[in-house]
PDB file of N, CA and C in Angstrom:
ATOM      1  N   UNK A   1     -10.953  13.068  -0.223  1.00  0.00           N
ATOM      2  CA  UNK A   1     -11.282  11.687  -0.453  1.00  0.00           C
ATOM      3  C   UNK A   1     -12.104  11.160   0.709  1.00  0.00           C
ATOM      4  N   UNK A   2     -13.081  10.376   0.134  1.00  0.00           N
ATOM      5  CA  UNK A   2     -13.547   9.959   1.293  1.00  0.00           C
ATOM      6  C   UNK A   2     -12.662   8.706   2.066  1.00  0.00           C
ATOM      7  N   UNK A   3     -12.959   8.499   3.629  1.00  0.00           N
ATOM      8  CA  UNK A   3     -12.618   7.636   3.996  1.00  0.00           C
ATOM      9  C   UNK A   3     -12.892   6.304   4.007  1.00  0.00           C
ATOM     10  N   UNK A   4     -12.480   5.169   4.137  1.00  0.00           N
ATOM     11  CA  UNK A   4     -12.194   4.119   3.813  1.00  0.00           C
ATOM     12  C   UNK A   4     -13.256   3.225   5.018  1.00  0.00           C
ATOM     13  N   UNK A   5     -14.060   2.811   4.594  1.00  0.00           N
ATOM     14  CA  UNK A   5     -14.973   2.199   5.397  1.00  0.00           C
ATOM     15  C   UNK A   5     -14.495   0.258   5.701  1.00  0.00           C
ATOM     16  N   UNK A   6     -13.536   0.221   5.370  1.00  0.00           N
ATOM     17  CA  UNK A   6     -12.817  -1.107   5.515  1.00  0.00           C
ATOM     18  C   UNK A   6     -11.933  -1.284   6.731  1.00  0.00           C
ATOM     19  N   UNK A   7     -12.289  -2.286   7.433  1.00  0.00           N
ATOM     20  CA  UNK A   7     -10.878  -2.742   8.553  1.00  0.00           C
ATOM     21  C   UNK A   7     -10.403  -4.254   7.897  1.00  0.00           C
ATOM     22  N   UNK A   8      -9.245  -3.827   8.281  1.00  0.00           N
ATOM     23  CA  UNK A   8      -8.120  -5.092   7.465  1.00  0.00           C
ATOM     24  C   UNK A   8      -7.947  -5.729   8.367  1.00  0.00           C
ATOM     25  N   UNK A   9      -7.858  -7.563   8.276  1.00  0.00           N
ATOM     26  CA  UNK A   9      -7.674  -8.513   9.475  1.00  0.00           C
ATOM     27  C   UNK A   9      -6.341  -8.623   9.808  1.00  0.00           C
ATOM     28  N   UNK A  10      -6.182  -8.783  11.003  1.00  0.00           N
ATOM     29  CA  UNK A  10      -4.923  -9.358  11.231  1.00  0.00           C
ATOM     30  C   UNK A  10      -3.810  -8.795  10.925  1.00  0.00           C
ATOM     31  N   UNK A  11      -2.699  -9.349   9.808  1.00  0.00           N
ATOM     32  CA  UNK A  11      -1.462  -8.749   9.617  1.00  0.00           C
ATOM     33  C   UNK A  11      -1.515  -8.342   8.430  1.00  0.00           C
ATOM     34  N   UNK A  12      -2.780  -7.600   7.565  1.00  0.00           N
ATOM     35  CA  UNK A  12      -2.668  -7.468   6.027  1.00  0.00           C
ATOM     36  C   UNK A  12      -3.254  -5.402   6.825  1.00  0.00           C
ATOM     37  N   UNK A  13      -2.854  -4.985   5.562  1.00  0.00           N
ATOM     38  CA  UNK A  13      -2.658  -3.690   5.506  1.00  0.00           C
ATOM     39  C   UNK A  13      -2.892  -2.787   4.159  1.00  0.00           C
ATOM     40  N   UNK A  14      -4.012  -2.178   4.040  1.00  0.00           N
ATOM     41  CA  UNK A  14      -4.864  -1.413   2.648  1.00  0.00           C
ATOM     42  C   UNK A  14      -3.687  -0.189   2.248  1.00  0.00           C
ATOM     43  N   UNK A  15      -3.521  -0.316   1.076  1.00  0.00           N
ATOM     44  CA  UNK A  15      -2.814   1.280   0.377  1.00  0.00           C
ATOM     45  C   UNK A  15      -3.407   1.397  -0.607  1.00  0.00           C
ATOM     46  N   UNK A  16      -3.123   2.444  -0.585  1.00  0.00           N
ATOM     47  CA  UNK A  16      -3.580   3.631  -2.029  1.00  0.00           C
ATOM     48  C   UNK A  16      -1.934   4.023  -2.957  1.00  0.00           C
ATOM     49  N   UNK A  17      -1.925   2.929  -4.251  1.00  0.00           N
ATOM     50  CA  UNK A  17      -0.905   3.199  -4.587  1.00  0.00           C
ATOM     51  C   UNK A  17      -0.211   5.001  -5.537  1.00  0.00           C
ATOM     52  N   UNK A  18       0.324   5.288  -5.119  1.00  0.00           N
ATOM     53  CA  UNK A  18       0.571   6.309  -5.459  1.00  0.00           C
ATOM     54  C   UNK A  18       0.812   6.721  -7.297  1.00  0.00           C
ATOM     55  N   UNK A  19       0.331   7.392  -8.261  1.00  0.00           N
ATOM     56  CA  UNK A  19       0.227   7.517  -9.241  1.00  0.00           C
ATOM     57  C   UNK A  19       1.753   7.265 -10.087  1.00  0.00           C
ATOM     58  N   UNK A  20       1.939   7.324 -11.017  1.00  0.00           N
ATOM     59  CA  UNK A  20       3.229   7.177 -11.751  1.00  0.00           C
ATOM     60  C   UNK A  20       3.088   9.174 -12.477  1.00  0.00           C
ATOM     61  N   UNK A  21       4.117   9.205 -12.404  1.00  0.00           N
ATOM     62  CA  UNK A  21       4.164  10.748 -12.992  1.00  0.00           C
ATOM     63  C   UNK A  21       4.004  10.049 -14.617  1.00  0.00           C
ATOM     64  N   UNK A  22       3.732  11.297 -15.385  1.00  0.00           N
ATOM     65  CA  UNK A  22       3.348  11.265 -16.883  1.00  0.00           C
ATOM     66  C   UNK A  22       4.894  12.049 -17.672  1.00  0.00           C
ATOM     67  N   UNK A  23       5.308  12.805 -17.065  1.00  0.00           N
ATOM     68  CA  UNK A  23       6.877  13.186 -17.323  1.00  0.00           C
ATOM     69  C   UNK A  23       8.008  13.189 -16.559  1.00  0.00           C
ATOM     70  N   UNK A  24       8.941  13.052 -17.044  1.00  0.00           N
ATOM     71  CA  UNK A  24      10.254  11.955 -16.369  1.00  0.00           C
ATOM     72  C   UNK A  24      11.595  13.491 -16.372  1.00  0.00           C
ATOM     73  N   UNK A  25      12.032  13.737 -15.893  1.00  0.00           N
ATOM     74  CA  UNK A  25      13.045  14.730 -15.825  1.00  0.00           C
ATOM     75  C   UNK A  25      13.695  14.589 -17.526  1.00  0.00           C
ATOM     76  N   UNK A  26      13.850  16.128 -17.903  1.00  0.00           N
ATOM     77  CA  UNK A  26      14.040  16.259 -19.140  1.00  0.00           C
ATOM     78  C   UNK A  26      12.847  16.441 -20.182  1.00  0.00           C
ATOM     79  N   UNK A  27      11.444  16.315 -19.550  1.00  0.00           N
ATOM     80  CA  UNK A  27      10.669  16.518 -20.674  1.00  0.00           C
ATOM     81  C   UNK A  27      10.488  15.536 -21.326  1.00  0.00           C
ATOM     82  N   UNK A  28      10.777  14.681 -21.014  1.00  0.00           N
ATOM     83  CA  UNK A  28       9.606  12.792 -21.659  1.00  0.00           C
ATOM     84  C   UNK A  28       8.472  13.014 -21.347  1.00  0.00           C
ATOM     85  N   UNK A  29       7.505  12.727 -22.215  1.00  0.00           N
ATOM     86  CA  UNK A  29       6.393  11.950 -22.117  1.00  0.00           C
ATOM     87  C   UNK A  29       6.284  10.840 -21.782  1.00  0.00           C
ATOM     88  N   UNK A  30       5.464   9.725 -20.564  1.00  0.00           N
ATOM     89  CA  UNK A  30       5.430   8.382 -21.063  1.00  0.00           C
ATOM     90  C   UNK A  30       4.220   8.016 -20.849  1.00  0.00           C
ATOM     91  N   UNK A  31       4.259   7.623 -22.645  1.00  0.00           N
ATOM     92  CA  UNK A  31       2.527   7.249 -22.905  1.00  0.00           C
ATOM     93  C   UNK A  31       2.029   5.957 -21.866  1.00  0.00           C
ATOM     94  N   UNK A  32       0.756   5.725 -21.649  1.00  0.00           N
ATOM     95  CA  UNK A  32       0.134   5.146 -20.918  1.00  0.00           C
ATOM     96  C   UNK A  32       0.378   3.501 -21.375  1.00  0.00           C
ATOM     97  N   UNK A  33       0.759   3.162 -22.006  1.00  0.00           N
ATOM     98  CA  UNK A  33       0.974   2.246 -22.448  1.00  0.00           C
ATOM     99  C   UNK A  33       2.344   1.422 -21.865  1.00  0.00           C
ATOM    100  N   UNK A  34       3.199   2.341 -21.746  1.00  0.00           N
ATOM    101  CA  UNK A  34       4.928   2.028 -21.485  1.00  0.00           C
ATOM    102  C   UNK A  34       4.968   2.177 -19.615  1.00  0.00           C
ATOM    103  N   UNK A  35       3.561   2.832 -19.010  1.00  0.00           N
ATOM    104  CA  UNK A  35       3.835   2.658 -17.177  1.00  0.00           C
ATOM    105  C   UNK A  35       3.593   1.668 -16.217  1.00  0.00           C
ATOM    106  N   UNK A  36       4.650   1.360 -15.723  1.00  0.00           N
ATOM    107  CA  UNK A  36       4.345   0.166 -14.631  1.00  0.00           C
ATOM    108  C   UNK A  36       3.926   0.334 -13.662  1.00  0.00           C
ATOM    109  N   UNK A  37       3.091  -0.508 -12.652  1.00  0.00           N
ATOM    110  CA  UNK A  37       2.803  -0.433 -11.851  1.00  0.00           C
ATOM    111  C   UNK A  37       3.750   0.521 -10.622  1.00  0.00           C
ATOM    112  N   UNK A  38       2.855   1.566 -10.135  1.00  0.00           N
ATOM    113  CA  UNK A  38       4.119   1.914  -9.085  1.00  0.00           C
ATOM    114  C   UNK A  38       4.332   1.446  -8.175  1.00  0.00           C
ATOM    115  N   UNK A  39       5.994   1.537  -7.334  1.00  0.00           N
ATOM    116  CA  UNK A  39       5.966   0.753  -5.968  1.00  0.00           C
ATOM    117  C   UNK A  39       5.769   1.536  -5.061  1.00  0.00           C
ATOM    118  N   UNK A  40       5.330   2.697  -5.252  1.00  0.00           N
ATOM    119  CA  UNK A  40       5.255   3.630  -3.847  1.00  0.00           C
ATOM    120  C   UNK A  40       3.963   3.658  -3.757  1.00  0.00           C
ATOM    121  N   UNK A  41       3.284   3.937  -2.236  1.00  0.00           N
ATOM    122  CA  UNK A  41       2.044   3.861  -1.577  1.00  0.00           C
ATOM    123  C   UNK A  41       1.865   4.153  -0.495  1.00  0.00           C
ATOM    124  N   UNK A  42       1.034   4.628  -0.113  1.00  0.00           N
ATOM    125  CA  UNK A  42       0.095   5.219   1.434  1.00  0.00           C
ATOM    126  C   UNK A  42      -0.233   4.278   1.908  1.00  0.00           C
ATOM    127  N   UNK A  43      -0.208   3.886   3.287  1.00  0.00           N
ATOM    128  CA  UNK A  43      -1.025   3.384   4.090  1.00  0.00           C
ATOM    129  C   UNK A  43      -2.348   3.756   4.312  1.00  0.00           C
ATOM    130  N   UNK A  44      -3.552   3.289   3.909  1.00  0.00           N
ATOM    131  CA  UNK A  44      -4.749   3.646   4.356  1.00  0.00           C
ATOM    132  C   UNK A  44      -5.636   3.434   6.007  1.00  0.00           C
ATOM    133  N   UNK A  45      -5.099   1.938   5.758  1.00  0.00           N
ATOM    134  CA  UNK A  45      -5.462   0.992   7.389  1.00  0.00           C
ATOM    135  C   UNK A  45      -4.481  -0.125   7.980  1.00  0.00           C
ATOM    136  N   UNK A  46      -4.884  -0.356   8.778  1.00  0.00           N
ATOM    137  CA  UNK A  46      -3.709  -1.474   9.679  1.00  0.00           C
ATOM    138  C   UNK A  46      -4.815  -1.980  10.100  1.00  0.00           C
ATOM    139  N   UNK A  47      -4.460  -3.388   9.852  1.00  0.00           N
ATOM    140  CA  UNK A  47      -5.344  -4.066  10.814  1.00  0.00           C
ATOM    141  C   UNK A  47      -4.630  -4.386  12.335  1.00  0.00           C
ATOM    142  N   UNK A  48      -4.223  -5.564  13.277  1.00  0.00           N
ATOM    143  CA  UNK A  48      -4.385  -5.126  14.282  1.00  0.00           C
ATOM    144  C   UNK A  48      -2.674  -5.805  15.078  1.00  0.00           C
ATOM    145  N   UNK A  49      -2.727  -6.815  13.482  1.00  0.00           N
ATOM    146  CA  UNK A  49      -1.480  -7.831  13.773  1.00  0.00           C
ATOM    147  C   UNK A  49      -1.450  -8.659  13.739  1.00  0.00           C
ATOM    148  N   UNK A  50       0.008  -9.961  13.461  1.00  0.00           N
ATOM    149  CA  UNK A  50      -0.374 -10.918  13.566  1.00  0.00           C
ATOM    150  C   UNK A  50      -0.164 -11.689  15.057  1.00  0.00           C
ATOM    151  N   UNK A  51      -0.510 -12.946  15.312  1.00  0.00           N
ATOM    152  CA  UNK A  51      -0.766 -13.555  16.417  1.00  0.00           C
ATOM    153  C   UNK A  51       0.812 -14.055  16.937  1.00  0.00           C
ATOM    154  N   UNK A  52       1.108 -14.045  17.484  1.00  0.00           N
ATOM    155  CA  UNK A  52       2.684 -15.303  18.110  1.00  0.00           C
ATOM    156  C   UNK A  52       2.242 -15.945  18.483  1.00  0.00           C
ATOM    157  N   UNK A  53       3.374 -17.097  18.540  1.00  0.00           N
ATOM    158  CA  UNK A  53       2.928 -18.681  19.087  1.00  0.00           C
ATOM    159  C   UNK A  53       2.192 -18.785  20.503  1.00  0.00           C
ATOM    160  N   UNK A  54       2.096 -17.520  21.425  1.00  0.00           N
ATOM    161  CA  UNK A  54       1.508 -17.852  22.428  1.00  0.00           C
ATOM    162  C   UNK A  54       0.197 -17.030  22.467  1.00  0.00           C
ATOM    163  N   UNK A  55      -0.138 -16.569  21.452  1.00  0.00           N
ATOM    164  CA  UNK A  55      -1.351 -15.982  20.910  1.00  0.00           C
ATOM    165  C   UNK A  55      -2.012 -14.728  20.825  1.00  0.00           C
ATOM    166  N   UNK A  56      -0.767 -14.090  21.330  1.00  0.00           N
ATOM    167  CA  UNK A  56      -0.835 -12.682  21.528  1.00  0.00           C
ATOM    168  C   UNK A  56      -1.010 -12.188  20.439  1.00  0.00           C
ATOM    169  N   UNK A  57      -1.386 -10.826  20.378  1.00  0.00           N
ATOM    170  CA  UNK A  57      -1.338 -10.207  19.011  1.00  0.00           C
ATOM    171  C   UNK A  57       0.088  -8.921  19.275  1.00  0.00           C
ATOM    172  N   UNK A  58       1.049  -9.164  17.788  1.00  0.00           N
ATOM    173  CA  UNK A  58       2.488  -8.728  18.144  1.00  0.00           C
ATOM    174  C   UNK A  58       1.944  -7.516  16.993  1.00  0.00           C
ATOM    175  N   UNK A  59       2.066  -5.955  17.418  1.00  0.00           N
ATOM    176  CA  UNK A  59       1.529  -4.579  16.787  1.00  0.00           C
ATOM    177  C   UNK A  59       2.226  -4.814  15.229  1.00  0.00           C
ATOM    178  N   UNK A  60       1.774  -3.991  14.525  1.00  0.00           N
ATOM    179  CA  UNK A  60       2.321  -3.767  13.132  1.00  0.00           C
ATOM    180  C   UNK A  60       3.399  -2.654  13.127  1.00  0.00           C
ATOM    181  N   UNK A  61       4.767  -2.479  12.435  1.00  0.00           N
ATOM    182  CA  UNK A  61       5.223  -1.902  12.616  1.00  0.00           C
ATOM    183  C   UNK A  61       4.647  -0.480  12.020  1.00  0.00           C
ATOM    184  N   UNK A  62       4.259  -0.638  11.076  1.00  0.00           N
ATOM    185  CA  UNK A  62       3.788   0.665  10.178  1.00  0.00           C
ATOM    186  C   UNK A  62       2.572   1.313  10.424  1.00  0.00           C
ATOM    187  N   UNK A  63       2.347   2.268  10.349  1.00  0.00           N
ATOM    188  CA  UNK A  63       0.615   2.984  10.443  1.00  0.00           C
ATOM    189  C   UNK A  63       0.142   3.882   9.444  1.00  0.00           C
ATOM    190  N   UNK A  64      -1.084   4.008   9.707  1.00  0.00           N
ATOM    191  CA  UNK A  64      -1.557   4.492   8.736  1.00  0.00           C
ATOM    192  C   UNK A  64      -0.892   5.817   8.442  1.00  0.00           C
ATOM    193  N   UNK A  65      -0.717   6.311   7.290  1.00  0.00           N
ATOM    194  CA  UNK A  65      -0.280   8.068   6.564  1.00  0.00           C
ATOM    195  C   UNK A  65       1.358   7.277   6.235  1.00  0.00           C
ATOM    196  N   UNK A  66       1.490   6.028   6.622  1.00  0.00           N
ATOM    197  CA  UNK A  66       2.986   6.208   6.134  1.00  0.00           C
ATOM    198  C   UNK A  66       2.668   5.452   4.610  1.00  0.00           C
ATOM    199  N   UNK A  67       4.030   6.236   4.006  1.00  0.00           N
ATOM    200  CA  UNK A  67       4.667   5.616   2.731  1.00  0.00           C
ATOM    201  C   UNK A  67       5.405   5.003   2.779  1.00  0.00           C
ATOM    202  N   UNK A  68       5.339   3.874   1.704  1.00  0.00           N
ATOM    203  CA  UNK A  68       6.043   2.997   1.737  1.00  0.00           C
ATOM    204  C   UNK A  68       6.482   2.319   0.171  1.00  0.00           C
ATOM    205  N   UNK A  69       7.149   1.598   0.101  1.00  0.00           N
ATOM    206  CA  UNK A  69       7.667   0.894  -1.047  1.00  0.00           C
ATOM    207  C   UNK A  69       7.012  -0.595  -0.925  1.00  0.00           C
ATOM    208  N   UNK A  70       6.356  -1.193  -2.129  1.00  0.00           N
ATOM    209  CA  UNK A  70       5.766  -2.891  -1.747  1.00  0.00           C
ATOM    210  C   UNK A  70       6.338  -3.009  -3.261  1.00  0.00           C
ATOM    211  N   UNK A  71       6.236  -4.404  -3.296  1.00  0.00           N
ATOM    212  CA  UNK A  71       6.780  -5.092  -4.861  1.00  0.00           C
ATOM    213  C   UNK A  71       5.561  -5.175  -5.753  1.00  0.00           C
ATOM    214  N   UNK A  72       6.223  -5.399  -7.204  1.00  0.00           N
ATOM    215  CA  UNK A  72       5.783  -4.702  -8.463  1.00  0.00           C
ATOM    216  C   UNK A  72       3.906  -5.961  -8.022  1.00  0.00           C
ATOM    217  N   UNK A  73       4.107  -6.596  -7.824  1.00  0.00           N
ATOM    218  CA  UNK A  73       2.960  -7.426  -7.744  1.00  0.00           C
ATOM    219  C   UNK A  73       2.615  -8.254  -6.487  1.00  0.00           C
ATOM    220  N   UNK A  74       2.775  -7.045  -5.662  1.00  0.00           N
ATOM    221  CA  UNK A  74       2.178  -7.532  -4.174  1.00  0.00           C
ATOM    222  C   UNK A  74       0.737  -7.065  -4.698  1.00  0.00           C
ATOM    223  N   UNK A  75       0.369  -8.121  -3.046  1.00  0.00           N
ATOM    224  CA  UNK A  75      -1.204  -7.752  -2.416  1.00  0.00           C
ATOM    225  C   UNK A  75      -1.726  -8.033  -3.795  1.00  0.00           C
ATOM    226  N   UNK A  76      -3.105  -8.014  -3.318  1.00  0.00           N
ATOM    227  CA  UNK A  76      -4.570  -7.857  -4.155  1.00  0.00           C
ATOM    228  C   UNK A  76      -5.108  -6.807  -4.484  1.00  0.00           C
ATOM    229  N   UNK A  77      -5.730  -6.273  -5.747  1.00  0.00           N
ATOM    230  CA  UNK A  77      -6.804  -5.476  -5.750  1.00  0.00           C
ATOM    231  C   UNK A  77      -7.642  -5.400  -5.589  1.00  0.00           C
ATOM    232  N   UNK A  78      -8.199  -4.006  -5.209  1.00  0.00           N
ATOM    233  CA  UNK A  78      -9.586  -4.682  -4.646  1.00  0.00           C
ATOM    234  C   UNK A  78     -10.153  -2.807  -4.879  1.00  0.00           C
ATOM    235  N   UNK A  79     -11.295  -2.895  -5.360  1.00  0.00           N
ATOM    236  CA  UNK A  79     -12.215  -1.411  -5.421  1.00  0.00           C
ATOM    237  C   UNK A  79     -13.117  -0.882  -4.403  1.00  0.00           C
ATOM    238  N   UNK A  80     -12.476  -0.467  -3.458  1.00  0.00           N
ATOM    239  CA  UNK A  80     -13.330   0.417  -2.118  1.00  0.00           C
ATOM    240  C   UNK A  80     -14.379   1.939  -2.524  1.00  0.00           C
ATOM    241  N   UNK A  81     -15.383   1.566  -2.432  1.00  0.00           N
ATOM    242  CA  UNK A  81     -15.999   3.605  -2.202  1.00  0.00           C
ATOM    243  C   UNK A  81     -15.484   3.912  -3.895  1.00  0.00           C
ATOM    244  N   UNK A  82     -15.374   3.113  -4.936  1.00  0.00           N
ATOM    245  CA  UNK A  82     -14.760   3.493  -6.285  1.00  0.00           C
ATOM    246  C   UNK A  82     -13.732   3.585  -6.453  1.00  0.00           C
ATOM    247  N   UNK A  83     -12.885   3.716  -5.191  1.00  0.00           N
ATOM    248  CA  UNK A  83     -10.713   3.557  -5.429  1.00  0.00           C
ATOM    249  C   UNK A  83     -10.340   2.645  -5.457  1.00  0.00           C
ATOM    250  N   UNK A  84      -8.929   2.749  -6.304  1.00  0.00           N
ATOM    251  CA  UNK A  84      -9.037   1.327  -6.329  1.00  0.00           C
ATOM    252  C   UNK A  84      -7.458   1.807  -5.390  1.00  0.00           C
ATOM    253  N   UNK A  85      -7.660   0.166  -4.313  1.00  0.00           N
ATOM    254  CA  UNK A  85      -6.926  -0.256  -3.666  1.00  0.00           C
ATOM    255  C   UNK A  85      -5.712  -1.191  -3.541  1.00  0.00           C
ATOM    256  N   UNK A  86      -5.097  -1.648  -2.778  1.00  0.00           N
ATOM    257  CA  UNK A  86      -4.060  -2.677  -2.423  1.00  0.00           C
ATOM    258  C   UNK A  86      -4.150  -3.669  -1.225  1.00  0.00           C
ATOM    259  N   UNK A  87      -4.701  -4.617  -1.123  1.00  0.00           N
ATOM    260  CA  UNK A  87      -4.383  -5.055   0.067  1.00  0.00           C
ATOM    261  C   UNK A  87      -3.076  -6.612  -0.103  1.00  0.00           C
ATOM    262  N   UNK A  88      -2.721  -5.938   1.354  1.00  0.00           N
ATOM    263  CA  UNK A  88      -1.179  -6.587   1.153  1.00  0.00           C
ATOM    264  C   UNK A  88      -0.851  -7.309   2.726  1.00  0.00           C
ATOM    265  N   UNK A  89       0.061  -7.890   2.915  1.00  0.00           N
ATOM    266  CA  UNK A  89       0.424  -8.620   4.298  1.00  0.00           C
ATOM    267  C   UNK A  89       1.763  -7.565   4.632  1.00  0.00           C
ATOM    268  N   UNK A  90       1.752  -7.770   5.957  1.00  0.00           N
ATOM    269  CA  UNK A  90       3.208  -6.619   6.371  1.00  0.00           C
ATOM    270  C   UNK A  90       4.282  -7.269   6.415  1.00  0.00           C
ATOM    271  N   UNK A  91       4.190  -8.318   5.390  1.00  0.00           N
ATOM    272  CA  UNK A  91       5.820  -9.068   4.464  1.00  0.00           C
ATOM    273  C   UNK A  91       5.739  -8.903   3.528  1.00  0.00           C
ATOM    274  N   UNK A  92       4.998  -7.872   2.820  1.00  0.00           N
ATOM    275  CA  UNK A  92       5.205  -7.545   1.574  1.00  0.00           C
ATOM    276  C   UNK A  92       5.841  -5.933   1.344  1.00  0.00           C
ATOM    277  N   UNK A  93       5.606  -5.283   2.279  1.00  0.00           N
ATOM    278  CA  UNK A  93       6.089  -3.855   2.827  1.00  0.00           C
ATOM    279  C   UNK A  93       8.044  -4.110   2.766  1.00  0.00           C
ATOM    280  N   UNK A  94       8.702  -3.572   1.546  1.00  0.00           N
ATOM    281  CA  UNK A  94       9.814  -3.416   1.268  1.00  0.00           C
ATOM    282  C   UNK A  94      10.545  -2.096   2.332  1.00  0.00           C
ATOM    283  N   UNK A  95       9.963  -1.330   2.417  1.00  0.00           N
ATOM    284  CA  UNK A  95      10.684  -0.416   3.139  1.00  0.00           C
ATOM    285  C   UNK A  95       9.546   1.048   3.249  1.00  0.00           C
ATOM    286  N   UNK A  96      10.149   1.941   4.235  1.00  0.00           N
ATOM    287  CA  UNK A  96       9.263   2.949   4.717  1.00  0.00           C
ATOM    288  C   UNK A  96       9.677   4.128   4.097  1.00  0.00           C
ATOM    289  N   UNK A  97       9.219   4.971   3.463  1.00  0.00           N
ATOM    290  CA  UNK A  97      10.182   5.993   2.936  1.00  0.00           C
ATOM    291  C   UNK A  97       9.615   7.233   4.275  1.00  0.00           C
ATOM    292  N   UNK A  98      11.138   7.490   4.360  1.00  0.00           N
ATOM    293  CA  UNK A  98      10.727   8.583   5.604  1.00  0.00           C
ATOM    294  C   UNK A  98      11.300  10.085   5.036  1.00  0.00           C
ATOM    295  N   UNK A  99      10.452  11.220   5.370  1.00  0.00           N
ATOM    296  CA  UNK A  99      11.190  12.916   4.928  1.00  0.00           C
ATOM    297  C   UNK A  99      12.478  13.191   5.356  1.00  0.00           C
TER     298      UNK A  99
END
C-alpha cells in the first residue's frame, strides 16, 4: 500500500478500518448487505496532540501500527491516494487491542 501523504492536526488520528470477514465460524455466509461497519482499525498517523491549558502540547497515547477498537460511527470519512479512510479524535479510540 502506498503511504499516506496526510498529517493529522492536533489530537485527531487517520485509520484504515479493518475489513469485516465474509464467513463467521461454522460456515455462514454474510451477504454484503447484512455487514456493519467494523470497529477494529489501524492506526495510519498521529498527529502531534492536543494542547493543555498552559499550552503545551500533551503526546497521544497511541501510534501509528497500533490497533484499535473506535465506535460504530466515529470520525469522518474521508478518501486518501483512493483508500478510504477514518479520521477520528483520540476520544473516540475505545480501546487498544494488544497480542
Amino acid at each position: 500500500m502506498a503511504e499516506v501523504k496526510v498529517r493529522p492536526l492536533f489530537d485527531r488520528i487517520i485509520v484504515r478500518r479493518e475489513e469485516p470477514k465474509d464467513v463467521v465460524q461454522g460456515g455462514i455466509v454474510i451477504p454484503d448487505t447484512a455487514k456493519e461497519k467494523p470497529l477494529e482499525g489501524t492506526i495510519v498517523a498521529v498527529g502531534q496532540g492536543r494542547r493543555s491549558d498552559s499550552g503545551e502540547f500533551m503526546a497521544p497515547v497511541v501510534k501509528e501500527g497500533d490497533k484499535i477498537l473506535i465506535g460504530k460511527y466515529s470520525g469522518t470519512e474521508v478518501k486518501v491516494n483512493g483508500e478510504d479512510l477514518v479520521i477520528i479524535r483520540e476520544d473516540d479510540i475505545l480501546a487498544v487491542i494488544e497480542n
